[in-house]
Protein backbone atom coordinates (compact mmCIF):
# COMPACT_ATOMS: atom_id res chain seq x y z
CA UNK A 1 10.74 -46.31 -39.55
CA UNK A 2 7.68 -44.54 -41.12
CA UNK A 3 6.86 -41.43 -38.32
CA UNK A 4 2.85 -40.24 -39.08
CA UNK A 5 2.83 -36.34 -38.14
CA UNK A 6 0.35 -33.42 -38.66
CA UNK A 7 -1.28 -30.70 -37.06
CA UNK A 8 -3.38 -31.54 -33.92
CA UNK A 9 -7.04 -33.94 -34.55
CA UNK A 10 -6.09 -34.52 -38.37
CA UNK A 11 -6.48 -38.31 -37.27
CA UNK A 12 -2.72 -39.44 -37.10
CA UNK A 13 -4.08 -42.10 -34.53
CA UNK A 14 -6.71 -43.30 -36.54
CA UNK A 15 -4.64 -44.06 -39.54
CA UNK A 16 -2.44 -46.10 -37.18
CA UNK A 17 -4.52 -48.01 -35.77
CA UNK A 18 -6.18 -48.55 -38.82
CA UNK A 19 -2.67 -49.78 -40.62
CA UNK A 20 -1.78 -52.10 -37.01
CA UNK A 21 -5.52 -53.11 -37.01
CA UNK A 22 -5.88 -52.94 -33.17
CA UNK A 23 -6.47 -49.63 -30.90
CA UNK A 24 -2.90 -49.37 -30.18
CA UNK A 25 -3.43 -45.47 -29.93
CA UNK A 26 -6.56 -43.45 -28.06
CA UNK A 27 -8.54 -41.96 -30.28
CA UNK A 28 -11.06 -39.10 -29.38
CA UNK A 29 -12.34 -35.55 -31.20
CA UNK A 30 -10.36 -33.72 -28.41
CA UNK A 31 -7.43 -32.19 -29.84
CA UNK A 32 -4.11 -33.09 -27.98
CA UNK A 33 -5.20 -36.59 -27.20
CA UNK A 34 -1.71 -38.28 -28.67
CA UNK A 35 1.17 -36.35 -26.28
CA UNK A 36 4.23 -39.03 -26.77
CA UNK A 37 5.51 -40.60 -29.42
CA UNK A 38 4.18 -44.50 -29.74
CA UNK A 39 5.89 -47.16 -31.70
CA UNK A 40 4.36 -50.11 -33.53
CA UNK A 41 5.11 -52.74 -35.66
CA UNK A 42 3.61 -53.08 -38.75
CA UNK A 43 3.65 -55.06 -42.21
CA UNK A 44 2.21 -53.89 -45.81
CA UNK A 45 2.70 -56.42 -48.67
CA UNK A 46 5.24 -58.64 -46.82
CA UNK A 47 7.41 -55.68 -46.04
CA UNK A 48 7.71 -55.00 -42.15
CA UNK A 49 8.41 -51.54 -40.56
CA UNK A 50 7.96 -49.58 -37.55
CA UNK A 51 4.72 -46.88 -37.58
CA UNK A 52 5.51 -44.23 -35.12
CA UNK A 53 2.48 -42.31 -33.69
CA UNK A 54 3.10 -38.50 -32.59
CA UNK A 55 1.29 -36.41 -31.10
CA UNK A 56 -0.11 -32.92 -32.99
CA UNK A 57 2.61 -30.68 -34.17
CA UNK A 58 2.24 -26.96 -33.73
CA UNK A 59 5.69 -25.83 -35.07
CA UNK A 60 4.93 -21.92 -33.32
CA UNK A 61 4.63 -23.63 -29.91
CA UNK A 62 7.78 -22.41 -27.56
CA UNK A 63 6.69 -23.34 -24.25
CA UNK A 64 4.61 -25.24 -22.44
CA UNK A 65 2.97 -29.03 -23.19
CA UNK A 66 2.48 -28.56 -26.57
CA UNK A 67 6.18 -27.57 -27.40
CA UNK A 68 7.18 -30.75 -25.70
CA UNK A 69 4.95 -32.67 -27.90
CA UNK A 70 6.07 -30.80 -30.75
CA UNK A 71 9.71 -32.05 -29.61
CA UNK A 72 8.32 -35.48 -29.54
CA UNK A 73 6.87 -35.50 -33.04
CA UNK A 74 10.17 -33.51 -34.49
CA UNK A 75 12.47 -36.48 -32.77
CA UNK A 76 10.02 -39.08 -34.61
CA UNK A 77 10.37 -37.00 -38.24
CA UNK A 78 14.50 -37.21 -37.21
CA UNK A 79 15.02 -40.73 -37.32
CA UNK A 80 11.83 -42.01 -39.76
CA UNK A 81 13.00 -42.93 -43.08
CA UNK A 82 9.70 -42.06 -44.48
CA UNK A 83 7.21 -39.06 -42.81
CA UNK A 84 3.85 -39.09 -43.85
CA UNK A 85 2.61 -35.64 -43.31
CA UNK A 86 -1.27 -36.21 -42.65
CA UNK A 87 -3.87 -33.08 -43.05
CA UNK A 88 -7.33 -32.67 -42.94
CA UNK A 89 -9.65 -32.36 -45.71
CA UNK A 90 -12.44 -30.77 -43.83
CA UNK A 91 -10.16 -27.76 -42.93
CA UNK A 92 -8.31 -27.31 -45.77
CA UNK A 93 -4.61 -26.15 -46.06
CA UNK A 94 -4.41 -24.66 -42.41
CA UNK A 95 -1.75 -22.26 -41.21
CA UNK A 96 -0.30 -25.21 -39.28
CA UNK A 97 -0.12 -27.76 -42.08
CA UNK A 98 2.00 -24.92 -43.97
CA UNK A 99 4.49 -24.91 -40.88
CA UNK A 100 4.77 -28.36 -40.45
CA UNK A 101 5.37 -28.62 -44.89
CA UNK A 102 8.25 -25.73 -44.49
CA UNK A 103 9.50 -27.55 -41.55
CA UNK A 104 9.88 -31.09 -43.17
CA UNK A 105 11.12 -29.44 -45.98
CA UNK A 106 14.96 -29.76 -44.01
CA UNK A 107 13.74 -33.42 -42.75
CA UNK A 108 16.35 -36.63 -43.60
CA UNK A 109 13.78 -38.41 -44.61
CA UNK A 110 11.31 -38.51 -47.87
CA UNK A 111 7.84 -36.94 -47.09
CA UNK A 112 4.33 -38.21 -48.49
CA UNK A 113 1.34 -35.99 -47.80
CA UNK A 114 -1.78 -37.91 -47.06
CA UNK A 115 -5.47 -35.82 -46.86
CA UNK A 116 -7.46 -37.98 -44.41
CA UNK A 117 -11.04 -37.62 -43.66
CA UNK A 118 -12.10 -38.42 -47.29
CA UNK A 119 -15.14 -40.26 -47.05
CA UNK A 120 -16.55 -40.02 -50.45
CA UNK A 121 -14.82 -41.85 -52.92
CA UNK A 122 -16.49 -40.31 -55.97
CA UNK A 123 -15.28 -36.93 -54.82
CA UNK A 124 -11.96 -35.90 -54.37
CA UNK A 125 -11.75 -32.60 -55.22
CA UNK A 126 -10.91 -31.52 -51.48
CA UNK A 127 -7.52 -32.69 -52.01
CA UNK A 128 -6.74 -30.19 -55.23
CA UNK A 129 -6.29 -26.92 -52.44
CA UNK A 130 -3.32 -29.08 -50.72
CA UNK A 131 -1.03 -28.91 -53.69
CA UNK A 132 0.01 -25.60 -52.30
CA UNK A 133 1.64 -27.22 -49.50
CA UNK A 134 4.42 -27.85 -51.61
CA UNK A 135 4.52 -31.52 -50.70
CA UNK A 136 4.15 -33.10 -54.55
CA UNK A 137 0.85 -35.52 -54.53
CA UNK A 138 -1.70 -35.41 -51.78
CA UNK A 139 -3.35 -39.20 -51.48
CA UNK A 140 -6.15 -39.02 -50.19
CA UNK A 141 -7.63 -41.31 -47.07
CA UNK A 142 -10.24 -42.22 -44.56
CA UNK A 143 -8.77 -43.97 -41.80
CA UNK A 144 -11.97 -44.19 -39.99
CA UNK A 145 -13.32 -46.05 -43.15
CA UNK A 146 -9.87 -47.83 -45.02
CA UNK A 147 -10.74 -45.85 -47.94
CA UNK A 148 -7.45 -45.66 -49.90
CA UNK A 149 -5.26 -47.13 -47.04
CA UNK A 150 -3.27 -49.85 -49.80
CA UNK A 151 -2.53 -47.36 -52.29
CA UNK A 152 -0.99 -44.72 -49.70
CA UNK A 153 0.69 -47.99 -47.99
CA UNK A 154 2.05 -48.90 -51.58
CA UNK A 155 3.93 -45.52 -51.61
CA UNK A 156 5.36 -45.77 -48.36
CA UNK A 157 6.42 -48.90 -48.56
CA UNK A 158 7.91 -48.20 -52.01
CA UNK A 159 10.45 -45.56 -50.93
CA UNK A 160 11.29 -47.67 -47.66
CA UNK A 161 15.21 -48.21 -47.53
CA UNK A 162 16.59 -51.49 -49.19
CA UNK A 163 16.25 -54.26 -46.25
CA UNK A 164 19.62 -55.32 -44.67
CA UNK A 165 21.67 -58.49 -46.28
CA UNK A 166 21.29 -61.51 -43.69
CA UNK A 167 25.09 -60.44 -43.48
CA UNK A 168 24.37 -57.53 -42.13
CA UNK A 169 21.39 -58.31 -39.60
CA UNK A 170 23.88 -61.20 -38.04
CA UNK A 171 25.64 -58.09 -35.65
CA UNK A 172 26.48 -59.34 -31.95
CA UNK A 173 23.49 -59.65 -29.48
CA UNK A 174 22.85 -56.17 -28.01
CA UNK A 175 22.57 -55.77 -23.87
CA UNK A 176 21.19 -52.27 -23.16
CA UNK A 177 21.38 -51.10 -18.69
CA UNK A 178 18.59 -48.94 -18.02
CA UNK A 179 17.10 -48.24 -14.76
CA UNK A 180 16.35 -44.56 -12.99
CA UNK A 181 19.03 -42.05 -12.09
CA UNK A 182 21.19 -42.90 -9.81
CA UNK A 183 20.40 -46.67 -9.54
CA UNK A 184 24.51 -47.94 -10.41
CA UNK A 185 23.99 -48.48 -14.23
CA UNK A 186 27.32 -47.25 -14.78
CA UNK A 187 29.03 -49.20 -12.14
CA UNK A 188 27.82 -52.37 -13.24
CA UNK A 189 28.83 -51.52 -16.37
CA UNK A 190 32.57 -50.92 -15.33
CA UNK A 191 32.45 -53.79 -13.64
CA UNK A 192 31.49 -55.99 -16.76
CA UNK A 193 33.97 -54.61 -18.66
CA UNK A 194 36.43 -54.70 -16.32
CA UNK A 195 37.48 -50.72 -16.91
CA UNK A 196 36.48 -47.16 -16.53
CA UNK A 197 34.65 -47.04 -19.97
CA UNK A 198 32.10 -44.86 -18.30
CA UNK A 199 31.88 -42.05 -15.71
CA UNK A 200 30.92 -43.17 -12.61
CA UNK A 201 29.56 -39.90 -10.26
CA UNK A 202 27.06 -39.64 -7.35
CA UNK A 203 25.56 -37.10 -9.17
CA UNK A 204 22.39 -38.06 -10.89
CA UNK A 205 22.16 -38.04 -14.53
CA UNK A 206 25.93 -37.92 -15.28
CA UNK A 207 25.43 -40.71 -18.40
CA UNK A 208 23.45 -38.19 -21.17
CA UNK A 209 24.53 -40.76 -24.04
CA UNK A 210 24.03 -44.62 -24.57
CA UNK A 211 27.75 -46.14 -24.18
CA UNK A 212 28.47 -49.03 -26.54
CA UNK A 213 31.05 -51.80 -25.26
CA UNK A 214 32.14 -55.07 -26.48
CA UNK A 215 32.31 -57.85 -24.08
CA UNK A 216 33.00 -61.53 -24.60
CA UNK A 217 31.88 -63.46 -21.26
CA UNK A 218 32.05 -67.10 -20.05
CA UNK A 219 27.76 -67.59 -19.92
CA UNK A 220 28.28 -71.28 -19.74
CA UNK A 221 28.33 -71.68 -16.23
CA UNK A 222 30.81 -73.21 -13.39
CA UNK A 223 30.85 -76.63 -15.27
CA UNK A 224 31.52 -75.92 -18.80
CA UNK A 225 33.01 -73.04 -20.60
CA UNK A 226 31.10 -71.25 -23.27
CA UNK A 227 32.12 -67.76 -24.40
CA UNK A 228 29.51 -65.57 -26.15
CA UNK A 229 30.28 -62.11 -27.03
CA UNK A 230 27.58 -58.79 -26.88
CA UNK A 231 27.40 -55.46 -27.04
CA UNK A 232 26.33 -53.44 -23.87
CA UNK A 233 24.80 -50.28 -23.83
CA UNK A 234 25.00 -47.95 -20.45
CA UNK A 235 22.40 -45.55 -21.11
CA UNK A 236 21.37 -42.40 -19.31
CA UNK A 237 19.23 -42.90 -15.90
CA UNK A 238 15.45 -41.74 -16.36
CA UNK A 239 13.15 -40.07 -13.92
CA UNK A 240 9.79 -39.95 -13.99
CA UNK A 241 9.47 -35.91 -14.35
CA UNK A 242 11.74 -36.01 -17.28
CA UNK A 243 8.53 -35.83 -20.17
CA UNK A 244 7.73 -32.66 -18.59
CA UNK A 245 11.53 -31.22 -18.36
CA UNK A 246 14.18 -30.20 -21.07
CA UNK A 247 17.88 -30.05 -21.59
CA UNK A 248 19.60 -32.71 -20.24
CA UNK A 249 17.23 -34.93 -18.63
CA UNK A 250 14.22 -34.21 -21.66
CA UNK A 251 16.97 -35.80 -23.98
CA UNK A 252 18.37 -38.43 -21.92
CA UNK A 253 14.83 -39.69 -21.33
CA UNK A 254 14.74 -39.96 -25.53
CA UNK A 255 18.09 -41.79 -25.87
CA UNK A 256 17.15 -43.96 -23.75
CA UNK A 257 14.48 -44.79 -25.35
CA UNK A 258 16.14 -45.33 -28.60
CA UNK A 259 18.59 -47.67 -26.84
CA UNK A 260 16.05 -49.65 -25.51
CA UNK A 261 14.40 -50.17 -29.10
CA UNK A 262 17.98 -50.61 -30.20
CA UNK A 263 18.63 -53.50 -27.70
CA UNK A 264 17.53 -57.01 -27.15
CA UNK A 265 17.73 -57.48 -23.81
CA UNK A 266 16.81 -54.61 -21.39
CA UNK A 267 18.76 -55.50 -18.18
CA UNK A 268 16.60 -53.22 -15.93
CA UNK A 269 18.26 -51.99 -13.03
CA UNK A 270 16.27 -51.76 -9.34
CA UNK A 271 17.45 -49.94 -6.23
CA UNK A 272 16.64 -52.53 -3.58
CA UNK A 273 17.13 -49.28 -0.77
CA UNK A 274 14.63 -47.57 -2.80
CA UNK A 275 12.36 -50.68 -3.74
CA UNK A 276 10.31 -50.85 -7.01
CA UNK A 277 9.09 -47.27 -8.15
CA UNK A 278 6.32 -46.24 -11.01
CA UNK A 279 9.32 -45.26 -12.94
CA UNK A 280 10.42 -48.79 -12.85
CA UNK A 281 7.35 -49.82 -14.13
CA UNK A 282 7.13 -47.39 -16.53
CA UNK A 283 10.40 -48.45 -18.13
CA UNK A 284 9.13 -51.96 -18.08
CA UNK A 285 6.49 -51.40 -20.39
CA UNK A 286 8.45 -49.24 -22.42
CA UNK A 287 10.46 -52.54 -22.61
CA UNK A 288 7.25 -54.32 -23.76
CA UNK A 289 5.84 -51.80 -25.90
CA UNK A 290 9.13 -52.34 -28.06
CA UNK A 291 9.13 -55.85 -28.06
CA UNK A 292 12.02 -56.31 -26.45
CA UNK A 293 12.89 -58.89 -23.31
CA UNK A 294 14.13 -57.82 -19.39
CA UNK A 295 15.94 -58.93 -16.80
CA UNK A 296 15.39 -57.39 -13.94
CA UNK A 297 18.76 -56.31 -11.58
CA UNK A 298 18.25 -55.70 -8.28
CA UNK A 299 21.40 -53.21 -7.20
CA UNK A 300 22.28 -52.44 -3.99
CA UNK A 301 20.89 -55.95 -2.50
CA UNK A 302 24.32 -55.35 -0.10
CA UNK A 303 22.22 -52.60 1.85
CA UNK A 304 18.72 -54.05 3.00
CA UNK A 305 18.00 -57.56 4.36
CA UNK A 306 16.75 -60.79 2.59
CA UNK A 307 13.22 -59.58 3.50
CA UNK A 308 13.20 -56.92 2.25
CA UNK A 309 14.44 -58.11 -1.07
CA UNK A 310 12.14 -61.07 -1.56
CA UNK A 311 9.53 -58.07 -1.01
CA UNK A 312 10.92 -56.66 -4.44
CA UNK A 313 11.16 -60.27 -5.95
CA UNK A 314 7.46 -60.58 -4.83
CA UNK A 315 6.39 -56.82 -6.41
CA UNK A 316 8.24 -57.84 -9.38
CA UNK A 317 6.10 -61.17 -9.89
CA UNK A 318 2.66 -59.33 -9.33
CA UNK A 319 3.12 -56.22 -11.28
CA UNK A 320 4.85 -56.96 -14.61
CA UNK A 321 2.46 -59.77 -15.54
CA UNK A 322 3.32 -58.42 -19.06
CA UNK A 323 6.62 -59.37 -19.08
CA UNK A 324 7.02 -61.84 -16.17
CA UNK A 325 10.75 -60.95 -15.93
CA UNK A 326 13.13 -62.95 -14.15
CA UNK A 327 15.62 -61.41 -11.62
CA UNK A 328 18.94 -61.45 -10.06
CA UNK A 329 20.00 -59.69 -6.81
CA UNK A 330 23.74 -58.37 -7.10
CA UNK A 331 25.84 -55.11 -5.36
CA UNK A 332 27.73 -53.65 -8.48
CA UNK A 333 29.82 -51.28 -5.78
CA UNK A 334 31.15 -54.32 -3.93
CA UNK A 335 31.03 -57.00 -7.01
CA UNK A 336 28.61 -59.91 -5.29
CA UNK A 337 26.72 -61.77 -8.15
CA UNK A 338 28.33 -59.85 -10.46
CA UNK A 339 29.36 -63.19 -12.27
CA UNK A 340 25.76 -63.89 -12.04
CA UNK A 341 24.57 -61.11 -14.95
CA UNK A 342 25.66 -61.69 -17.96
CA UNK A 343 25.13 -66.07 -18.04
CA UNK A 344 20.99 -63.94 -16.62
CA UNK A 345 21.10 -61.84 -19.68
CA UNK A 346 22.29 -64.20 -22.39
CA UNK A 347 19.35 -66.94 -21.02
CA UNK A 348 16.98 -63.91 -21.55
CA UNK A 349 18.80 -63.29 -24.79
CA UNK A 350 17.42 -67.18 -25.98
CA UNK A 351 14.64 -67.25 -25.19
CA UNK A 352 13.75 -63.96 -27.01
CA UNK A 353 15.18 -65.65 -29.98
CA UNK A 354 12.96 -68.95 -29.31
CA UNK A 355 11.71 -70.88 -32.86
CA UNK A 356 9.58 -73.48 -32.03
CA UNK A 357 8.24 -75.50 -34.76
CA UNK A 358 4.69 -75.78 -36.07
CA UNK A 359 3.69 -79.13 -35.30
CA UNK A 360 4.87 -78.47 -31.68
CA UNK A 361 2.77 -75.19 -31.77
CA UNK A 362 -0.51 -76.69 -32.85
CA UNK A 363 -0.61 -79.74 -30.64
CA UNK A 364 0.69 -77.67 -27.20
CA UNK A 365 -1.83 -75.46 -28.31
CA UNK A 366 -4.39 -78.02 -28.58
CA UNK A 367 -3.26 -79.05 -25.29
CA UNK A 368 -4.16 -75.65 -23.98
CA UNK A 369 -7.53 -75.52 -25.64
CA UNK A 370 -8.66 -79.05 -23.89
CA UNK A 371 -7.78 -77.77 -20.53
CA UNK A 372 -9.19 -74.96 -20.99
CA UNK A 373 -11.80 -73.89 -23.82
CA UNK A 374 -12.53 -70.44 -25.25
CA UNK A 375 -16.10 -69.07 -25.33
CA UNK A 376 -18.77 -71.27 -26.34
CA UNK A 377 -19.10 -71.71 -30.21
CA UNK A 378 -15.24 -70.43 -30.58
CA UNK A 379 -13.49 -73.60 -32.02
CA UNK A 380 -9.61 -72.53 -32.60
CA UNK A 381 -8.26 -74.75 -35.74
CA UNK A 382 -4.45 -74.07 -35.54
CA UNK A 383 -1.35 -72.50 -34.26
CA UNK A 384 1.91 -71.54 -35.51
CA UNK A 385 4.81 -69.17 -34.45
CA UNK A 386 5.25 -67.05 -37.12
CA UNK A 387 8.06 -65.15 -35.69
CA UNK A 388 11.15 -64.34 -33.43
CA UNK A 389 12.27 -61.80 -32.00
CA UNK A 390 9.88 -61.26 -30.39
CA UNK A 391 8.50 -64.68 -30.37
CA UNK A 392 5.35 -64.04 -32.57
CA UNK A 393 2.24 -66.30 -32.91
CA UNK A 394 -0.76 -66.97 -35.21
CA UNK A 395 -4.15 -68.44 -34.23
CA UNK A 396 -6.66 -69.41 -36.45
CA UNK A 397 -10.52 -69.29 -35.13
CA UNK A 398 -13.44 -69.33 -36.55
CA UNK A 399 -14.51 -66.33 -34.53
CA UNK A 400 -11.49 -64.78 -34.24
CA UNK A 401 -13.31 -61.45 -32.94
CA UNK A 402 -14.80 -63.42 -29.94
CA UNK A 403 -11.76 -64.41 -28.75
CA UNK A 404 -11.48 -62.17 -25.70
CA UNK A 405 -8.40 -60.77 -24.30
CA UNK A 406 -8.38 -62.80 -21.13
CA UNK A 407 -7.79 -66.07 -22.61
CA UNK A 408 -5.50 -65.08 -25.48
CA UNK A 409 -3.73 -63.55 -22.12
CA UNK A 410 -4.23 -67.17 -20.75
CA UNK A 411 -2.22 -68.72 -23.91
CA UNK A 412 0.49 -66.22 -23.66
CA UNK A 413 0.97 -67.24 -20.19
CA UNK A 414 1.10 -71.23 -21.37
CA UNK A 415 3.24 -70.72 -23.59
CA UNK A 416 5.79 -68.80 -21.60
CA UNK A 417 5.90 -71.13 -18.65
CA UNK A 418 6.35 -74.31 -21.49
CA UNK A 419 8.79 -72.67 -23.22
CA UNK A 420 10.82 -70.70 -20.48
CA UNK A 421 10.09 -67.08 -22.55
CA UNK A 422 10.27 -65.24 -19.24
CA UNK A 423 11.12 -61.32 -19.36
CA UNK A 424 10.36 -61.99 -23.61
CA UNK A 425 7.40 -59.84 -25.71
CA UNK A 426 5.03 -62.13 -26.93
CA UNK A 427 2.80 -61.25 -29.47
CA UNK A 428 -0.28 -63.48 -30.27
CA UNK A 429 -2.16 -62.21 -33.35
CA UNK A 430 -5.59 -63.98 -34.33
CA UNK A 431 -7.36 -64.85 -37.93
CA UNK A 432 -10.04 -66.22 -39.31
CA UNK A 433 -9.88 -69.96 -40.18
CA UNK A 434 -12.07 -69.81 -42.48
């Protein structure tokens, strides 16, 4: 985890789009533009990592929007294993950038200070006056140009941890419940395990912490026995006023979060008496934006008629086309279709973890391509999957920037209905072929 922080408009957002090489961030001259704290994956000399974007820090802040973005930025510099403290050279050592130094001073993880807006190669001198930071070497950087991007990306990646032994990445398939207060995340987890492992209250937001539990579960079906085993992780509920509150909600809002990222399957909960909410939605792409999969649990299915449920089911279908989760109706209270979760959750589980080789790749994608052509003069050569979890892609074009969005959109879509990656990330990346 490498967390980019700084005062506000240094150009945090710029350097990370820059380093992902798409506009995963807004980027404007208006201070403040960046509020909460985006993830994205990333890769510098073979080594991968996670490059969190924060919004500007302004360590005096105590109330107010900008102390909750503060918040956000000081929970990024918590759990990064490398903070790259970004200034501005046009300002100079600011007030603010000596905050943030004394303040990442006490941070767990190793700081690099990077002086971005240097445009002129030939001249660094700028940099010389941020020495008195106190932060050892400032590198300096455009973003908006790439100028000194690999050698800044050599450090970071350089005091990354060690990666994890293959030993150590083989842990148990992990199941995290998420859903909005209130919507029986805890139930259905006591049902699963078959105890009172978690409270259980009416009263909303009882869960503050994610709840790890150990299951082993007959997935195979009614025919054949097959036991897998996971972890599941009850996690606190979420409402959609909780980015603008503190204490307990603020906080759950974050660990949930984290156990999302944490997870591979988000088993997103629905109220069926309340029907699908913007907060639902919002999760979902939080579930997307993390590259994770979902299944979607309709709770409370008990209380309202089959109408009104295949009214969810149909909500569902038309507005997480980035996901395309799959679903399963079930009353935790009363037990029905219980049974039915965890055999949903471990099918989500595979296909999230789908390797499909790259002779099959090329010629299904070839297949696409004939039914369907790009723009004209866009020829695309080849396809592999260059990844898993989440399924990741390659395509080589030889105008990979005409490519537009719709039909790599289009692909995605093929290749989730051929290869049953419903509820999974997919993420299609596009180079040159030539």
């Amino acid at each position: 985890m490498v967390a980019v922080v700084g005062a506000p408009n240094v150009g945090k957002s710029s350097f990370v789009n820059r380093v992902v090489g798409r506009r995963s961030a807004v980027v404007a001259d208006e201070p403040g533009t960046t509020r909460d704290r985006s993830y994205n994956e990333a890769e510098w000399v073979g080594r991968e990592f996670v490059l969190v974007d924060t919004g500007g820090m302004e360590p005096t802040a105590r109330v107010g929007l900008q102390s909750l973005v503060t918040l956000q930025a000081r929970v990024a510099v918590e759990e990064a294993d490398v903070i790259l403290h970004m200034a501005d050279a046009r300002t100079g050592p600011t007030e603010a950038d000596s905050a943030i130094a004394r303040e990442l001073r006490k941070a767990p993880g190793k700081v690099l200070l990077a002086v971005n807006k240097m445009d002129n190669p030939a001249d660094d001198s700028e940099r010389y006056g941020f020495y008195s930071l106190g932060e050892g070497e400032p590198h300096p950087v455009s973003a908006s140009h790439g100028i000194g991007m690999g050698d800044l990306l050599d450090e970071v990646v350089a005091l990354l941890p060690e990666e994890p032994d293959a030993e150590e990445e083989s842990n148990l398939p992990r199941i995290a419940i998420i859903g909005r207060p209130n919507v029986g995340k805890s139930t259905l987890l006591n049902r699963l395990i078959g105890s009172e492992r978690a409270v259980v209250s009416e009263v909303s937001g009882t869960t503050t912490d994610a709840v790890e539990n150990e299951l082993e579960v007959d997935v195979g079906g009614d025919e054949v026995e097959n036991f897998e085993r996971f972890i599941l992780l009850d996690t606190a509920g979420v409402n959609r006023s909780a980015k603008r509150a503190s204490g307990v909600p603020y906080y759950s809002s974050l660990r949930t979060a984290e156990a999302i990222r944490r997870s591979d399957v988000s088993l997103l909960m629905v109220d069926a008496v309340e029907g699908l909410s913007g907060g639902d939605l919002q999760l979902a792409r939080q579930i997307e934006d993390a590259g994770r999969s979902c299944g979607v649990v309709i709770n409370k299915s008990d209380l309202v008629g089959p109408d009104e449920v295949r009214e969810i089911e149909g909500k569902i279908f038309r507005r997480m086309t980035d996901l395309k989760p799959e679903f399963v109706s079930i009353s935790a209270l009363s037990g029905s279709g219980v049974d039915l979760v965890m055999p949903f959750a471990a099918r989500v589980h595979r296909a999230y973890g789908t390797r499909v080789s790259t002779h099959e790749v090329a010629e299904f994608v070839n297949r696409i391509v004939e039914k369907s052509a790009p723009a004209k003069g866009v020829k695309i050569r080849y396809a592999t999957q260059t990844g898993t979890r989440p399924p990741r892609f390659t395509i080589f074009a030889n105008r990979p920037e005409d490519l537009r969005e719709n039909y790599l959109r289009y692909i995605e879509n093929e290749i989730r209905k051929r290869y049953g990656m419903w509820g999974v990330s997919l993420r299609i990346r596009v180079k040159s072929s030539r």
